[in-house]
N, C-alpha and C. Protein backbone atom coordinates (compact mmCIF):
# COMPACT_ATOMS: atom_id res chain seq x y z
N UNK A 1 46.22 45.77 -15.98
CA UNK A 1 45.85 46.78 -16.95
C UNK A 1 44.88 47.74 -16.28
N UNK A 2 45.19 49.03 -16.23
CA UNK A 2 44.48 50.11 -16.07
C UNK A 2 43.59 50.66 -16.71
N UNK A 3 43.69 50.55 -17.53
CA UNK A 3 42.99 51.05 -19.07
C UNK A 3 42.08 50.42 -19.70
N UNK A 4 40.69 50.55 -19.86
CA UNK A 4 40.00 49.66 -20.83
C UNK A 4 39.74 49.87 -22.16
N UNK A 5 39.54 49.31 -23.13
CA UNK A 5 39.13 49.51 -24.41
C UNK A 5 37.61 49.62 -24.78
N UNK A 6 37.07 51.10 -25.22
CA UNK A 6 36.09 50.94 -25.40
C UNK A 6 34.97 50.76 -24.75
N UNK A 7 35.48 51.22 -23.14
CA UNK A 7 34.65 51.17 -21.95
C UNK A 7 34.20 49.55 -21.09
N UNK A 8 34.91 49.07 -21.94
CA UNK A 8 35.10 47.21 -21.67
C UNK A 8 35.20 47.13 -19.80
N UNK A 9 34.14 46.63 -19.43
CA UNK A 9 34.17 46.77 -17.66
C UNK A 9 34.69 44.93 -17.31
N UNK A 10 34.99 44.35 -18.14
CA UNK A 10 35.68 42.87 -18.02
C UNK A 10 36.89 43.01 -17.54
N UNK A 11 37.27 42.02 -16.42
CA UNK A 11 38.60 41.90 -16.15
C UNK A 11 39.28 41.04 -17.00
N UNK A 12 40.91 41.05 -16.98
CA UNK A 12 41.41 40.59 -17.91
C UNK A 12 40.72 38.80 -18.06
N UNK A 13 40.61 38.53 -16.73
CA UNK A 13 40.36 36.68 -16.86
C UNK A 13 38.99 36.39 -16.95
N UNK A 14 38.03 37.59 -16.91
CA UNK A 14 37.06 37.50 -17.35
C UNK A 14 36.13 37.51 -18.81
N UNK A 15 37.34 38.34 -19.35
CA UNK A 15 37.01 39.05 -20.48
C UNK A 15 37.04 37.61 -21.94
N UNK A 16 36.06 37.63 -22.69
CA UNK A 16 35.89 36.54 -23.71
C UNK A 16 37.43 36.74 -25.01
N UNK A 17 37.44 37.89 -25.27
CA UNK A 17 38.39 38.44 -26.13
C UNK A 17 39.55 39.52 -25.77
N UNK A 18 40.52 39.44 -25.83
CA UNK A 18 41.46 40.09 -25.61
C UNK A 18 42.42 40.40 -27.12
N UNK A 19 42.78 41.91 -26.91
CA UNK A 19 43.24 42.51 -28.16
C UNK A 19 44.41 42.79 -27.34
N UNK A 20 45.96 42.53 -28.07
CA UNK A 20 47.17 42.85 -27.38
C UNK A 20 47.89 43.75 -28.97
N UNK A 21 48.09 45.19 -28.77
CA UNK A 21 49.18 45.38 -29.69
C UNK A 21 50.67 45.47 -29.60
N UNK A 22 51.60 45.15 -30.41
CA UNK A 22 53.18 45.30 -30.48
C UNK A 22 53.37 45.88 -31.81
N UNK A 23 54.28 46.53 -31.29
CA UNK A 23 55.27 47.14 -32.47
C UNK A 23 55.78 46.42 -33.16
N UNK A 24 55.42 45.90 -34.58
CA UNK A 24 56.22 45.30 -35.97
C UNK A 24 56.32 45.30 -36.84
N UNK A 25 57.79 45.37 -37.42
CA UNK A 25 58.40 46.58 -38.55
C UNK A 25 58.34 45.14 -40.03
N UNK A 26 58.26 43.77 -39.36
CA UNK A 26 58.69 42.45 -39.97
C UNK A 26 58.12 42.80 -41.75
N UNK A 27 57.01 43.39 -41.86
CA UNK A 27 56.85 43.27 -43.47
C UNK A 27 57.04 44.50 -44.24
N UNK A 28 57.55 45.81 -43.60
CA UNK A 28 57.90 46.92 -43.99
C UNK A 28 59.14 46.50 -45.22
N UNK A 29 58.94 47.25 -46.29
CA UNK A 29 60.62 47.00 -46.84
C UNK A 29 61.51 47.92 -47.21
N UNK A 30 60.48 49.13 -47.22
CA UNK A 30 61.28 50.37 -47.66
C UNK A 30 60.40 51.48 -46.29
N UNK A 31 61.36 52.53 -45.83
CA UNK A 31 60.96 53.62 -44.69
C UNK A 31 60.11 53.00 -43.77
N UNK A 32 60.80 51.73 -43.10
CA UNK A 32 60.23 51.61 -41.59
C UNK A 32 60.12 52.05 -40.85
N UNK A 33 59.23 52.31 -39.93
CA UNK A 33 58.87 52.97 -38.79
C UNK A 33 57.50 52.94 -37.95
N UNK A 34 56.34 52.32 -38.49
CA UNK A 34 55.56 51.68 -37.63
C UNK A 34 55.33 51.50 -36.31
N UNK A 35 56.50 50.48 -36.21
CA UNK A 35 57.27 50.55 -34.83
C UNK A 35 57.35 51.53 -33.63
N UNK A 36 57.47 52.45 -34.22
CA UNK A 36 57.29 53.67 -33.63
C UNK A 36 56.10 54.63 -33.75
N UNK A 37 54.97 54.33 -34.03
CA UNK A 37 53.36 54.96 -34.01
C UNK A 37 53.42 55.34 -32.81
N UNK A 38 52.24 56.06 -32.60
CA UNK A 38 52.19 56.62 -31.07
C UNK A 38 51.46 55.64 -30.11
N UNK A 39 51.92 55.08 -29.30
CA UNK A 39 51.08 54.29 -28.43
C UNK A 39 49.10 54.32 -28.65
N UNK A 40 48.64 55.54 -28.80
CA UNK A 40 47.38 55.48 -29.08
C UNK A 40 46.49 54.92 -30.19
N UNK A 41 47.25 54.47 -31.25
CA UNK A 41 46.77 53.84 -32.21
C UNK A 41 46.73 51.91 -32.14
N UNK A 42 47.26 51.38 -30.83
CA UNK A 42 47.51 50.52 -30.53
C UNK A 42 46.24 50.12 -29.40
């Protein structure tokens, strides 16, 4: 990972907490699309 969150200077195996997001549509039931947010909200 290139990128830190929040200026987080921890490496990944260092780091106490780790936040991972994915795209999931699973409890949507009507106009899904979530899934498709812009990477930056993740």
């Amino acid at each position: 990972v290139t990128e830190f969150f929040a200026d987080a200077e921890a490496s990944f195996n260092d780091a106490k907490f780790v936040f991972y997001g994915y795209p999931f549509d699973g409890t949507a039931c009507f106009r899904k699309g979530a899934s498709k947010a812009p990477d930056e909200i993740r």
